[in-house]
C-alpha atoms as a PDB file:
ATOM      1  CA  UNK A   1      -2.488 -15.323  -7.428  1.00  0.00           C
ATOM      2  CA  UNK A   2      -0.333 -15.971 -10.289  1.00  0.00           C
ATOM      3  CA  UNK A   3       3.291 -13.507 -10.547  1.00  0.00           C
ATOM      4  CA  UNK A   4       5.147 -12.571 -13.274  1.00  0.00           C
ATOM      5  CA  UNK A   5       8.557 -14.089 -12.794  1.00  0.00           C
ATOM      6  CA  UNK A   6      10.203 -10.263 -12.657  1.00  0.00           C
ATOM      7  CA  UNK A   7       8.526  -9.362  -9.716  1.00  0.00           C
ATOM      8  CA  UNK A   8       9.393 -13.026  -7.804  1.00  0.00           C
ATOM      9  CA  UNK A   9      13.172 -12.213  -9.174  1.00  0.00           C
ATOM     10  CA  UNK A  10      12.889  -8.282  -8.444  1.00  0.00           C
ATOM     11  CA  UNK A  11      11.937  -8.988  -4.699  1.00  0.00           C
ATOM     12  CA  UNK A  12      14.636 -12.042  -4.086  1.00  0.00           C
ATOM     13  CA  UNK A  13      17.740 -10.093  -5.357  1.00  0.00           C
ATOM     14  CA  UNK A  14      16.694  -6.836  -3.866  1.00  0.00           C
ATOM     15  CA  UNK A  15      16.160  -8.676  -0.288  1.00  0.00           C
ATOM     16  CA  UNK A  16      19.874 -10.152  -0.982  1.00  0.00           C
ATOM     17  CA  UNK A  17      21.208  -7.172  -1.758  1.00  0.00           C
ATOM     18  CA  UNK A  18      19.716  -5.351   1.218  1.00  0.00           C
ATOM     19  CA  UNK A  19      21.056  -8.034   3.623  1.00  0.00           C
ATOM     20  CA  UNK A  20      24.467  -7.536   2.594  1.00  0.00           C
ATOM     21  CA  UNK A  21      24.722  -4.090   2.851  1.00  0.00           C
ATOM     22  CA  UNK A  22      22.846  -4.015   6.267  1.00  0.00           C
ATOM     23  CA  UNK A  23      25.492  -6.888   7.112  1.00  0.00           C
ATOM     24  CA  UNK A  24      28.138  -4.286   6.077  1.00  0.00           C
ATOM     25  CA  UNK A  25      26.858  -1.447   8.100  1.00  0.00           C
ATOM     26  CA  UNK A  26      26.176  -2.667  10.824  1.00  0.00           C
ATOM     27  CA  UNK A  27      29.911  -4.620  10.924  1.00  0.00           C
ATOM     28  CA  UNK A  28      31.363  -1.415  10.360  1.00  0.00           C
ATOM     29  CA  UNK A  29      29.261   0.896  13.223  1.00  0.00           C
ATOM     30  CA  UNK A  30      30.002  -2.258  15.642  1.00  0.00           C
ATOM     31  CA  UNK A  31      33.657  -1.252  14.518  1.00  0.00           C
ATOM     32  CA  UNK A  32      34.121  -4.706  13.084  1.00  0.00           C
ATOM     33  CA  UNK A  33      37.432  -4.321  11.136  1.00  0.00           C
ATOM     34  CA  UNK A  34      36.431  -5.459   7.815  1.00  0.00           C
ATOM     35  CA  UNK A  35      39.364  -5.665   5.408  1.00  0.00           C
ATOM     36  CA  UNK A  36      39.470  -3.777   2.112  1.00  0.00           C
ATOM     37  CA  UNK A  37      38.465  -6.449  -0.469  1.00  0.00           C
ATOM     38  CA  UNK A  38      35.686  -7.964   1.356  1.00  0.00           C
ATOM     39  CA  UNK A  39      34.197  -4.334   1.314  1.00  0.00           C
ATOM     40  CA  UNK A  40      34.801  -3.361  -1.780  1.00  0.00           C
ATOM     41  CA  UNK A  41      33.001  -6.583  -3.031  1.00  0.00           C
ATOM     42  CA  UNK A  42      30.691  -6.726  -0.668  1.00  0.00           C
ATOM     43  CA  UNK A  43      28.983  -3.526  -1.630  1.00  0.00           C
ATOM     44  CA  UNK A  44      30.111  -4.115  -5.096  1.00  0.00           C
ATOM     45  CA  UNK A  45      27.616  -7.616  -5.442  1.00  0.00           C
ATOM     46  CA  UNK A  46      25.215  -5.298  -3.472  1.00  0.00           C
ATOM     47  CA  UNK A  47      24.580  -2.788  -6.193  1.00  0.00           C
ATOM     48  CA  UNK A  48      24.997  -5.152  -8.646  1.00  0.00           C
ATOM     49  CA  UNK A  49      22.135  -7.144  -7.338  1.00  0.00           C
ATOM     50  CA  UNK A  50      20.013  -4.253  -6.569  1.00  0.00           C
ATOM     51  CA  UNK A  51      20.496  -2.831 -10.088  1.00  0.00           C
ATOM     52  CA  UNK A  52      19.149  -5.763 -11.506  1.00  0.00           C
ATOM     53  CA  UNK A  53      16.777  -5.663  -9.302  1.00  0.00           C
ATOM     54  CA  UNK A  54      15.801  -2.003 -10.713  1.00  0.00           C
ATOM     55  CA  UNK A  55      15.721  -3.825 -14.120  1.00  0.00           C
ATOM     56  CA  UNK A  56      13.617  -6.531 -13.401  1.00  0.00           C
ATOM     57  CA  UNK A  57      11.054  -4.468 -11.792  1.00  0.00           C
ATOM     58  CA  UNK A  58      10.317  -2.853 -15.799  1.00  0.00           C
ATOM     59  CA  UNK A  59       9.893  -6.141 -16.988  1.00  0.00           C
ATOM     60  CA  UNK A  60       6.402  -6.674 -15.954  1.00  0.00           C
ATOM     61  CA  UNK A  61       4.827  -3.240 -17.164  1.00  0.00           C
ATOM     62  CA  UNK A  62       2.655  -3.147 -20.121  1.00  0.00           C
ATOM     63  CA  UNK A  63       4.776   0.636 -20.457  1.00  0.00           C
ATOM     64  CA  UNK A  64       8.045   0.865 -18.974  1.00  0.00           C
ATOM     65  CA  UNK A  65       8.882   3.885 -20.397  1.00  0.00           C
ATOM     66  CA  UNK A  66       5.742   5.461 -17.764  1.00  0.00           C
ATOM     67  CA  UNK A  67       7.420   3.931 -14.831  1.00  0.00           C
ATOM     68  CA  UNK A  68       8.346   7.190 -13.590  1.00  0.00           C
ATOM     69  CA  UNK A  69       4.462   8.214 -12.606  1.00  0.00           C
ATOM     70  CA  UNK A  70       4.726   5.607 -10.137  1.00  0.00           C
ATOM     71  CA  UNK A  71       6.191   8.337  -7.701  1.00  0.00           C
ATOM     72  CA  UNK A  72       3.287  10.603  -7.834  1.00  0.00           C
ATOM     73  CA  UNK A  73       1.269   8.721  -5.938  1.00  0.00           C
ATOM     74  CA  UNK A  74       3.629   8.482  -2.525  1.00  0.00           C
ATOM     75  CA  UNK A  75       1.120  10.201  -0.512  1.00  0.00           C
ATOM     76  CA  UNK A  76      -1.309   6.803  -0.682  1.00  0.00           C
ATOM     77  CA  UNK A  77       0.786   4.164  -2.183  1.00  0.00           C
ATOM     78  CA  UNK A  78       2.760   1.627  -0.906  1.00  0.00           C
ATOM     79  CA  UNK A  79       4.533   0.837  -4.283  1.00  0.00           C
ATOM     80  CA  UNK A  80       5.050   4.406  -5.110  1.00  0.00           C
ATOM     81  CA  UNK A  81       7.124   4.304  -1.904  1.00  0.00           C
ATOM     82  CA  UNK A  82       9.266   1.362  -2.766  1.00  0.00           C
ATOM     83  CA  UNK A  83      10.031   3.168  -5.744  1.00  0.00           C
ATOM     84  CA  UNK A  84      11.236   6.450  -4.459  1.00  0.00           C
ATOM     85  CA  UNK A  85      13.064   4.775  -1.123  1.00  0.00           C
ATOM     86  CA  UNK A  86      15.005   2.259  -3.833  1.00  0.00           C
ATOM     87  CA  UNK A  87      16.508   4.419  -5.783  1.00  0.00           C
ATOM     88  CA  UNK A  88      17.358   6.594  -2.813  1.00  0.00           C
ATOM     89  CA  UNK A  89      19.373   3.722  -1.332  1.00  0.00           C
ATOM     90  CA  UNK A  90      21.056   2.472  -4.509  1.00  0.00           C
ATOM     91  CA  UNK A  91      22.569   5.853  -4.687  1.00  0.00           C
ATOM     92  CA  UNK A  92      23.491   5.769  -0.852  1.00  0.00           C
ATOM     93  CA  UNK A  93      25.149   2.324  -1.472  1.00  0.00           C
ATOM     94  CA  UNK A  94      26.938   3.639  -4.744  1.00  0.00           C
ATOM     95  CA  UNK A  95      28.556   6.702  -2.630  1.00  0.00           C
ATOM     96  CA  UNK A  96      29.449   4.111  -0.189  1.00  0.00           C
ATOM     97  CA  UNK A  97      31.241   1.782  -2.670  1.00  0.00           C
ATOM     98  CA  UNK A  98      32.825   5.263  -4.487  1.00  0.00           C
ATOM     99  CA  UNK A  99      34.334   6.593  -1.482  1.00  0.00           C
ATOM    100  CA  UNK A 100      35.612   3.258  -0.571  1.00  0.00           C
ATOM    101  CA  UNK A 101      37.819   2.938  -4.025  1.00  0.00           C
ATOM    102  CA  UNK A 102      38.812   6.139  -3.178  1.00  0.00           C
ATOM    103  CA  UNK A 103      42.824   7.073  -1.211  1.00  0.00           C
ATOM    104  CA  UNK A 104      43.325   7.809   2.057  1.00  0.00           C
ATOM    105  CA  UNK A 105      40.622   9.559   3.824  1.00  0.00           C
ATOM    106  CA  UNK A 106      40.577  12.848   4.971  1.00  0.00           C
ATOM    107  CA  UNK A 107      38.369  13.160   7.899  1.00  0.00           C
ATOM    108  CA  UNK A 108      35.530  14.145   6.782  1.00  0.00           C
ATOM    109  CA  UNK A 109      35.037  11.467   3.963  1.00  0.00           C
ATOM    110  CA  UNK A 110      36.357   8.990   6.927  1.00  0.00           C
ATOM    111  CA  UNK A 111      32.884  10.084   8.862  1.00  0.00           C
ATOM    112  CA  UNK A 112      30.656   9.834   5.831  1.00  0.00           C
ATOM    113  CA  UNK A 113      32.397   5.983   5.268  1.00  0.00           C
ATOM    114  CA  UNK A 114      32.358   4.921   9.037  1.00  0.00           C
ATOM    115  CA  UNK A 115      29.125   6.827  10.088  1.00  0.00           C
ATOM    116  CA  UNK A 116      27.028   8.568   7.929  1.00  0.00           C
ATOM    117  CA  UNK A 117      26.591   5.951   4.911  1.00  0.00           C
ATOM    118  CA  UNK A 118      26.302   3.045   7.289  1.00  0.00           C
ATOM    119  CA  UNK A 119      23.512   4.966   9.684  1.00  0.00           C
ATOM    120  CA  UNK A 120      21.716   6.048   6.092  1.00  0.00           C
ATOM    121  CA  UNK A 121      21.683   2.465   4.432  1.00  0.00           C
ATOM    122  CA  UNK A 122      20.387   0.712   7.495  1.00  0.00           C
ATOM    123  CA  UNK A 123      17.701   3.364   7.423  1.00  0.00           C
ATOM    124  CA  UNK A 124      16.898   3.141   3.840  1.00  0.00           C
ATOM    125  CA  UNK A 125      17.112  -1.185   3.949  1.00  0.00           C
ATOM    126  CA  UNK A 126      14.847  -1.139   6.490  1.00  0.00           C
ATOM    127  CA  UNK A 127      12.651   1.459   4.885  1.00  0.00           C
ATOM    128  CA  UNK A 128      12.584  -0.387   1.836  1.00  0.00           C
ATOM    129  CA  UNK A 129      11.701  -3.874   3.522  1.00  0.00           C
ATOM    130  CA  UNK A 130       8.700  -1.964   5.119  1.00  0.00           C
ATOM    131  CA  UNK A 131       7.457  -0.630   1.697  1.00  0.00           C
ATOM    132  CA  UNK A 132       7.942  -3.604  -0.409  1.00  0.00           C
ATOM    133  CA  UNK A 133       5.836  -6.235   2.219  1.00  0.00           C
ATOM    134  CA  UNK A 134       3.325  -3.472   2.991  1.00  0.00           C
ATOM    135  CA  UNK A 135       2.236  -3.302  -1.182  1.00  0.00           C
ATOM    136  CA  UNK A 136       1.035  -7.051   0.007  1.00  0.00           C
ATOM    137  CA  UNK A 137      -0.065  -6.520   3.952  1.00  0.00           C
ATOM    138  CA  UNK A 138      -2.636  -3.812   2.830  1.00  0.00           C
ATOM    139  CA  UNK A 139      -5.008  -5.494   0.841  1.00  0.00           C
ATOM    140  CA  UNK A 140      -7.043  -6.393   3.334  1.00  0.00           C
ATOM    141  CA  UNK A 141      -9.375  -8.951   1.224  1.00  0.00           C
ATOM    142  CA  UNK A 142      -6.729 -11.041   0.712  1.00  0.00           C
ATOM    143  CA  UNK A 143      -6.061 -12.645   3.984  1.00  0.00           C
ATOM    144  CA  UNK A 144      -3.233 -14.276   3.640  1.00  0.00           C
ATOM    145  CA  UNK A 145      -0.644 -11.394   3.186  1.00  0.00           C
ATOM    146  CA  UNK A 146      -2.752  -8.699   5.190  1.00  0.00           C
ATOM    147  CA  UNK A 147      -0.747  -9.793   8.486  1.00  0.00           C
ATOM    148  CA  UNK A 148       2.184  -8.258  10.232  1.00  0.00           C
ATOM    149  CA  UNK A 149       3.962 -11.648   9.290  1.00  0.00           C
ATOM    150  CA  UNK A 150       4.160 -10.713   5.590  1.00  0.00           C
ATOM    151  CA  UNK A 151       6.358  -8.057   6.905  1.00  0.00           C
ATOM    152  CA  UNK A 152       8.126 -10.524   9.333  1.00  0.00           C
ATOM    153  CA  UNK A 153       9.172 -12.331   6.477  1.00  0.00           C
ATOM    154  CA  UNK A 154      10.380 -10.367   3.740  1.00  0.00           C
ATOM    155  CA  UNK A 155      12.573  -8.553   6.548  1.00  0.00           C
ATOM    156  CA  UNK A 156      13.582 -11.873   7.766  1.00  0.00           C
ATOM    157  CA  UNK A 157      14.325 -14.013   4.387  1.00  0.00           C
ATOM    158  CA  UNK A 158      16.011 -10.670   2.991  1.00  0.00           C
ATOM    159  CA  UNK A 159      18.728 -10.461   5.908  1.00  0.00           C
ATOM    160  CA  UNK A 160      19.090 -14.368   6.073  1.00  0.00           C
ATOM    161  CA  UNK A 161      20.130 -14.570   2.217  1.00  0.00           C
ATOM    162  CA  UNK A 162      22.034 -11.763   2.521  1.00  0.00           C
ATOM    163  CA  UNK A 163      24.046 -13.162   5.209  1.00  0.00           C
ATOM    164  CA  UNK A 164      24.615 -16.492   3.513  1.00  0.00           C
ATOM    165  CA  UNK A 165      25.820 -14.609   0.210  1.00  0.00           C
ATOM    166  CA  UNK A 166      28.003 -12.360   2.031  1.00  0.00           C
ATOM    167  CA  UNK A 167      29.782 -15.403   4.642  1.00  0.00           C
ATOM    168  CA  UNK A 168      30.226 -16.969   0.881  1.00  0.00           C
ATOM    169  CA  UNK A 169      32.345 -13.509   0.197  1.00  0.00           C
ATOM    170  CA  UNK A 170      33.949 -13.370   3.294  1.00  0.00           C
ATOM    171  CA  UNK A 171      35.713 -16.601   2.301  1.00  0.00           C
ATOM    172  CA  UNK A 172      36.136 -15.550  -1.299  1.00  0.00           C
ATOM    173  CA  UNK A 173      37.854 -12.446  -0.289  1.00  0.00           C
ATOM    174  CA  UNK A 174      40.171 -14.111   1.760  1.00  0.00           C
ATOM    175  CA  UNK A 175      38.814 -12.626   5.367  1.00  0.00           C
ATOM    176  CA  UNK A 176      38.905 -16.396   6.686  1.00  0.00           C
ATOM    177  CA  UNK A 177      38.726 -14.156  10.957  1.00  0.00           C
ATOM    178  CA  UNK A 178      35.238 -13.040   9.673  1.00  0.00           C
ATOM    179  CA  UNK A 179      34.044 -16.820   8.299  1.00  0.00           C
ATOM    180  CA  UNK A 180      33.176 -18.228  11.537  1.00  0.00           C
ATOM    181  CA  UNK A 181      30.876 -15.192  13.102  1.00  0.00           C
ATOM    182  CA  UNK A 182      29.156 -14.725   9.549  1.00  0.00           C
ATOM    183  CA  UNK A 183      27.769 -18.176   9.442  1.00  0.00           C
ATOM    184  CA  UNK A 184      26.800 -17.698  13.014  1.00  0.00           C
ATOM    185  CA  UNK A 185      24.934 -14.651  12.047  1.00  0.00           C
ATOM    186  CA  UNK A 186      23.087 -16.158   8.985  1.00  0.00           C
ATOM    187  CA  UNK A 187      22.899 -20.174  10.657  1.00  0.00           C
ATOM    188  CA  UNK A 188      21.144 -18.193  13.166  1.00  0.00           C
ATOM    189  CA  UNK A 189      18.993 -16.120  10.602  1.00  0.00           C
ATOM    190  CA  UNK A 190      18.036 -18.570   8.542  1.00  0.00           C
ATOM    191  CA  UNK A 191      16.495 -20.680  11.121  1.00  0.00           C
ATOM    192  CA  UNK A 192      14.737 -17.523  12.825  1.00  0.00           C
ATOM    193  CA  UNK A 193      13.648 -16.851   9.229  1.00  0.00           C
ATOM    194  CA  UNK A 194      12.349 -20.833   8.503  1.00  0.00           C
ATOM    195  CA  UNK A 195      10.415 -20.579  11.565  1.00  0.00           C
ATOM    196  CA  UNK A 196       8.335 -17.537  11.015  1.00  0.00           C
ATOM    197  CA  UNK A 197       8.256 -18.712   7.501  1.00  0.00           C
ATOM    198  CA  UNK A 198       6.531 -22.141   8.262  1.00  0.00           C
ATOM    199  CA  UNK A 199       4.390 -20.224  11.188  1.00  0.00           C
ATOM    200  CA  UNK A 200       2.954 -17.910   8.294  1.00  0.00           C
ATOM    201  CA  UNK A 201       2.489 -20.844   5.884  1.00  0.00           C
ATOM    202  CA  UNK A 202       0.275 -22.854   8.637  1.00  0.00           C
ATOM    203  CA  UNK A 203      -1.451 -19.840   9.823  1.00  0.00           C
ATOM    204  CA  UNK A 204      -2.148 -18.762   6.285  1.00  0.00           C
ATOM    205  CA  UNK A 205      -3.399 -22.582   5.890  1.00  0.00           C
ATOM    206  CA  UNK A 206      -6.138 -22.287   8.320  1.00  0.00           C
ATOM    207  CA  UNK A 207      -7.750 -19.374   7.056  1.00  0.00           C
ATOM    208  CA  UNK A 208     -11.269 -19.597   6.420  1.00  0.00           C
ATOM    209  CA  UNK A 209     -12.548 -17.305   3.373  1.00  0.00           C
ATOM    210  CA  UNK A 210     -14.324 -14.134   4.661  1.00  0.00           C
ATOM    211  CA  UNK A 211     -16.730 -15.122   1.206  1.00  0.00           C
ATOM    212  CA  UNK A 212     -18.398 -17.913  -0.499  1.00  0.00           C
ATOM    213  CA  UNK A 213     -20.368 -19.142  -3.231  1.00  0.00           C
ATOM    214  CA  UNK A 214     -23.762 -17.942  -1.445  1.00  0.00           C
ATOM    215  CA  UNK A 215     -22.394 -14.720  -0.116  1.00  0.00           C
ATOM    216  CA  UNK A 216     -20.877 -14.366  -4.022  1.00  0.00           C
ATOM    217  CA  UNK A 217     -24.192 -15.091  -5.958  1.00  0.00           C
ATOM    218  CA  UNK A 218     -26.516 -14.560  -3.518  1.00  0.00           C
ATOM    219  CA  UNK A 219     -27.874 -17.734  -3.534  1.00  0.00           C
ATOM    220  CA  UNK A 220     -28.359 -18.667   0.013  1.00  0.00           C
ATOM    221  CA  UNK A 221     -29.361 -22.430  -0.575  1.00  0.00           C
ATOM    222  CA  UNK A 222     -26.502 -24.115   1.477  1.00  0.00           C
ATOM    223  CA  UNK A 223     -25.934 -26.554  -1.757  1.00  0.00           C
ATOM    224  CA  UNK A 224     -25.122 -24.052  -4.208  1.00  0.00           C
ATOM    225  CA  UNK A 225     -22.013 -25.615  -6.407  1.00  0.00           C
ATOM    226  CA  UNK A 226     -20.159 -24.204  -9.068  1.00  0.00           C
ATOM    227  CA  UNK A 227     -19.792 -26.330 -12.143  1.00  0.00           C
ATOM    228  CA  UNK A 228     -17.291 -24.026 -14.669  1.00  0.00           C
ATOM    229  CA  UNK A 229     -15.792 -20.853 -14.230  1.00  0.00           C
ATOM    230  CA  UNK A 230     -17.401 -17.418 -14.921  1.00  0.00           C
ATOM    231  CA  UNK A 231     -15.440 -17.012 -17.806  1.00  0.00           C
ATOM    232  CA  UNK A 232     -15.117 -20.225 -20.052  1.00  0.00           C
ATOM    233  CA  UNK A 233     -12.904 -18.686 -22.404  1.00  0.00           C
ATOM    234  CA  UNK A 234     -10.152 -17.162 -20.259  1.00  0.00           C
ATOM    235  CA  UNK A 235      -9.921 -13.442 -19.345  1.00  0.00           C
ATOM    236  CA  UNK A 236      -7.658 -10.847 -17.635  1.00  0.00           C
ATOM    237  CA  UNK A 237      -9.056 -12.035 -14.213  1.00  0.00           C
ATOM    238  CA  UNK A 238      -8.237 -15.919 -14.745  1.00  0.00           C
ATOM    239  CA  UNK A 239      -4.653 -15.313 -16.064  1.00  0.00           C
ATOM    240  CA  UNK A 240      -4.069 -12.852 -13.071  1.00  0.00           C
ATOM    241  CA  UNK A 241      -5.318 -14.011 -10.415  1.00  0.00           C
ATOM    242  CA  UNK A 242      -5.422 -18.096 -10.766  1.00  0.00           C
ATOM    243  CA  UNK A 243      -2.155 -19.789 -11.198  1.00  0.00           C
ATOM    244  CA  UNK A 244      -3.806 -22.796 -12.612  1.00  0.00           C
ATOM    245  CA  UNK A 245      -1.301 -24.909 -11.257  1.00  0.00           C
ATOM    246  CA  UNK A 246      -2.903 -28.558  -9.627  1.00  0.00           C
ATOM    247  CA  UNK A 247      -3.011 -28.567  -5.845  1.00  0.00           C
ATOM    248  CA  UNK A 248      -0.078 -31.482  -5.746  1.00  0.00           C
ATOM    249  CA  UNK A 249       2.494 -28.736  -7.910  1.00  0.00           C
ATOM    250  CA  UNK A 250       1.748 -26.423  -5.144  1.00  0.00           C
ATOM    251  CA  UNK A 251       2.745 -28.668  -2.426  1.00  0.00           C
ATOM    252  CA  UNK A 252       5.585 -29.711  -3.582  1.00  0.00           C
ATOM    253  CA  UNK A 253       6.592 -25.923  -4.266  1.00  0.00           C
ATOM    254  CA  UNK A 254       5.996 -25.872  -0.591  1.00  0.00           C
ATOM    255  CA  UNK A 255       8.691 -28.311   0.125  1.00  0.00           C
ATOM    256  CA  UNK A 256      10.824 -27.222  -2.236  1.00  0.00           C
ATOM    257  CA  UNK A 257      10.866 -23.120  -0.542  1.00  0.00           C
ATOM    258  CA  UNK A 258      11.233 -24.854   2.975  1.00  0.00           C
ATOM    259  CA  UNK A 259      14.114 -27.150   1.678  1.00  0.00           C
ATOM    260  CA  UNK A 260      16.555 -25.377  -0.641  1.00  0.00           C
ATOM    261  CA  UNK A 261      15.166 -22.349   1.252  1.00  0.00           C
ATOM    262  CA  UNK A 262      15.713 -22.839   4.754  1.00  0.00           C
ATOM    263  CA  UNK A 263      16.568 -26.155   5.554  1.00  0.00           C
ATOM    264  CA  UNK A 264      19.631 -27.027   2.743  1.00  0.00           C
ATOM    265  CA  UNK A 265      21.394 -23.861   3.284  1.00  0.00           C
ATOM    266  CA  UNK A 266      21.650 -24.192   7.066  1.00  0.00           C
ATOM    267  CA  UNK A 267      22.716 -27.759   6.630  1.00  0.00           C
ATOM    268  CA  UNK A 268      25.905 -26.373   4.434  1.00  0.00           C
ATOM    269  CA  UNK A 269      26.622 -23.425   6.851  1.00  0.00           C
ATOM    270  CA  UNK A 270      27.629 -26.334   9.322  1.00  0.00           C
ATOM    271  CA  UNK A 271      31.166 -26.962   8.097  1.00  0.00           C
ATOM    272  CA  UNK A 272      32.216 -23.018   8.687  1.00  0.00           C
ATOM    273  CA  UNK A 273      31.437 -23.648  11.923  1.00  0.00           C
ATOM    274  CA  UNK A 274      33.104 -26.801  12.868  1.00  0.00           C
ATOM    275  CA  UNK A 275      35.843 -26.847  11.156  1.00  0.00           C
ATOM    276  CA  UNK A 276      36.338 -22.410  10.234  1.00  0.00           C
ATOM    277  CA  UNK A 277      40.519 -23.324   8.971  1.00  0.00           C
ATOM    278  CA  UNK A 278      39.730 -25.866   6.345  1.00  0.00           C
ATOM    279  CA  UNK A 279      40.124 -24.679   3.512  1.00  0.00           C
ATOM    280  CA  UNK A 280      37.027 -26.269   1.776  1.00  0.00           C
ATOM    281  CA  UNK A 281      34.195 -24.592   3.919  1.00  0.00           C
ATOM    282  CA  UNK A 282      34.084 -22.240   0.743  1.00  0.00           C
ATOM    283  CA  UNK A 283      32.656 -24.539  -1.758  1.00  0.00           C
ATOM    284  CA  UNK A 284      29.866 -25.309   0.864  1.00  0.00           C
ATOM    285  CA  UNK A 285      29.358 -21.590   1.336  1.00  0.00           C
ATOM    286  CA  UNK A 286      28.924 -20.756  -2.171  1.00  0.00           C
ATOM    287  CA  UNK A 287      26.938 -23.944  -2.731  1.00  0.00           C
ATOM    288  CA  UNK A 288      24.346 -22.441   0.481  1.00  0.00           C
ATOM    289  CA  UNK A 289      24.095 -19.399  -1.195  1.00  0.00           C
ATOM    290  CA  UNK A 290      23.056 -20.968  -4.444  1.00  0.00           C
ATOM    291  CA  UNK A 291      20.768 -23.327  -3.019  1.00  0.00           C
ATOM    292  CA  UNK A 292      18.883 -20.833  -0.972  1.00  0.00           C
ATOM    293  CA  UNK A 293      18.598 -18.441  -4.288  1.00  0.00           C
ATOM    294  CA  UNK A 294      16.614 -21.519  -6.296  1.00  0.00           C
ATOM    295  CA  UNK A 295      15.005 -22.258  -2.979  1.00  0.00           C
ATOM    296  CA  UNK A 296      13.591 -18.438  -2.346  1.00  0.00           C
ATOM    297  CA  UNK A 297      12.366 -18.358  -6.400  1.00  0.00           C
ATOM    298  CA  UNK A 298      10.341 -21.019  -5.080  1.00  0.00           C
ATOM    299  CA  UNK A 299       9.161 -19.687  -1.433  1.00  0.00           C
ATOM    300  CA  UNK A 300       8.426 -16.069  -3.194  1.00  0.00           C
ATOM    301  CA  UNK A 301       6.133 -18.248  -5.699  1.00  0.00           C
ATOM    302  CA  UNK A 302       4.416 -19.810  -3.235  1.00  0.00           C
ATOM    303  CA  UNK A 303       4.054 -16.634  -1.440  1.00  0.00           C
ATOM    304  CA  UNK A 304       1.871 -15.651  -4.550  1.00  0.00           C
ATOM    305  CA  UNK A 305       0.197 -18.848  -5.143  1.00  0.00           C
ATOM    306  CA  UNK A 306      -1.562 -19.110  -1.737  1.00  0.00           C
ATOM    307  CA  UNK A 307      -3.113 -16.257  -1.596  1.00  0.00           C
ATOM    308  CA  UNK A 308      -6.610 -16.580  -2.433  1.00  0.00           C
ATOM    309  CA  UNK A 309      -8.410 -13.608  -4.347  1.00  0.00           C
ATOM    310  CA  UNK A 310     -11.867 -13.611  -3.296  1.00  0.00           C
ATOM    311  CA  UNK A 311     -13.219 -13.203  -7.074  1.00  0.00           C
ATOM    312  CA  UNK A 312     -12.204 -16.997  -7.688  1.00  0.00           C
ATOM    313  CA  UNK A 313     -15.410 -17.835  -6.146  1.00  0.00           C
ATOM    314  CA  UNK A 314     -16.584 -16.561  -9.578  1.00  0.00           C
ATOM    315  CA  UNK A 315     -13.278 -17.225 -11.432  1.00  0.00           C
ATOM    316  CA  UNK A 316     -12.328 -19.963 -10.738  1.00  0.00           C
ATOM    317  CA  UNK A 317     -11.578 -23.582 -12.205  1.00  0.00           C
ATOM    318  CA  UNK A 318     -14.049 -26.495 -13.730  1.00  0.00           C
ATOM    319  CA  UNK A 319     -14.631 -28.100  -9.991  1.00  0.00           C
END
């Protein structure tokens, strides 16, 4: 499959922005004291991200400005969905961050920050994880995302790079009590994450193609080759649904997701750990969250690029 770059940037910063806030709700229903500024920020590089998010996801449509019928189809649709239950939760987390700039409390704005908002983003995160990996686990024909670890993972990568963004603001903020138990939290994560990551990259490896060339043409002669594909000249289908990128640039993509992923960003959550007074574990913290952003551009590529459309039998490159 090949993606357009808004949809690989809509799904990373939504996934970050979900983590955070679900980091953030459920600090504050554990009754986590979480000091004013690392809130306030917290939620604020939430929506931020999320809002961009929004944007990117009109960058791809051949009509933006008909974006809106996307919702009529909720009944059957995964995407239509997604596109209700994000909105819905960018409001819930804009309430959230409102009421927190807000003075002192009376008790019934105290319950909506403290329980209601918290209970309601969790829902909607999780909600909105669901939605977004099922538009990929239902198509059946393509094997490789019609598995329950498609869902695995977008939950999974989502909370562990929103944990490493929000231990980075933790330290920012100045909440140097919290540094320690938020690294735990997304160490922890991000290796739960790289391991159901690199179990859904092997599985999806193995996979042998439901169709092939004989079961495509008809052809049953078992030496049936294809010498060019179906449409010399390029079309809709070989722009869509063929990256055209060699096997080799795929690999190292590969590498690449696992590394500045997975594997890079766990490596930097180390010193926050050992050492949670020095005063440098920031600049490692930031530099994780960083890394894992270029690294996740790449894993949410690859995520694309090995699935295998079954009308490449037809489509598909000069062999």
């Amino acid at each position: 499959m090949n993606p357009a770059f808004s949809v690989i940037v809509f799904t990373t910063l939504s996934g970050i922005g979900q983590g955070i806030v679900m980091a953030l709700a459920v600090a504050t229903l554990a009754s986590v004291v979480l000091p004013g500024p690392l809130l306030f920020t917290g939620l604020t590089v939430a929506l931020v991200l999320l809002l961009a998010a929004l944007g990117a996801s009109f960058l791809h449509l051949g009509r933006p400005e008909r974006a809106w019928r996307a919702v009529l189809m909720w009944r059957t649709s995964w995407l239509s969905r997604e596109v209700i239950v994000l909105p819905a939760f960018i409001v819930v987390v804009a309430l959230w961050l409102w009421l927190q700039t807000g003075e002192q409390p009376d008790q019934q704005s105290g319950a909506l920050r403290h329980v209601v908002l918290p209970v309601a983003a969790i829902i909607l995160c999780l909600v909105l994880w669901y939605c977004t990996a099922m538009i990929y686990a239902c198509i059946r024909f393509i094997q490789e995302w019609a598995h329950p670890l498609t869902i695995a993972n977008y939950t999974l990568i989502g909370l562990s790079s929103g944990l490493v963004l929000f231990t980075a603001i933790t330290w920012l903020t100045g909440a140097q009590e919290l540094v320690r138990p938020s690294a735990a939290w997304a160490l922890g994560l991000t290796v739960v994450a790289a391991a159901v990551r690199m179990v859904s990259i092997a599985r999806n490896g193995r996979i042998k193609p439901k169709s092939n060339l004989q079961s495509a043409t008809g052809i049953r002669n078992p030496q049936v080759v294809q010498k060019s594909m179906g449409m010399t000249g390029g079309s809709f289908n070989t722009r869509e649904f063929m990256h055209g990128r060699t096997l080799a640039f795929v690999s190292r993509i590969r590498y690449i997701a696992i590394g500045a992923g997975f594997v890079g960003p766990a490596v930097l959550l180390l010193p926050a750990l050992l050492a949670p007074q020095h005063q440098g574990n920031g600049v490692w913290l930031v530099a994780a969250a960083l890394l894992q952003y270029a690294g996740l551009l790449a894993e949410r590529w690859f995520f694309f690029a090995q699935a295998r459309h079954p009308q490449n039998l037809y489509y598909q490159i000069v062999s």
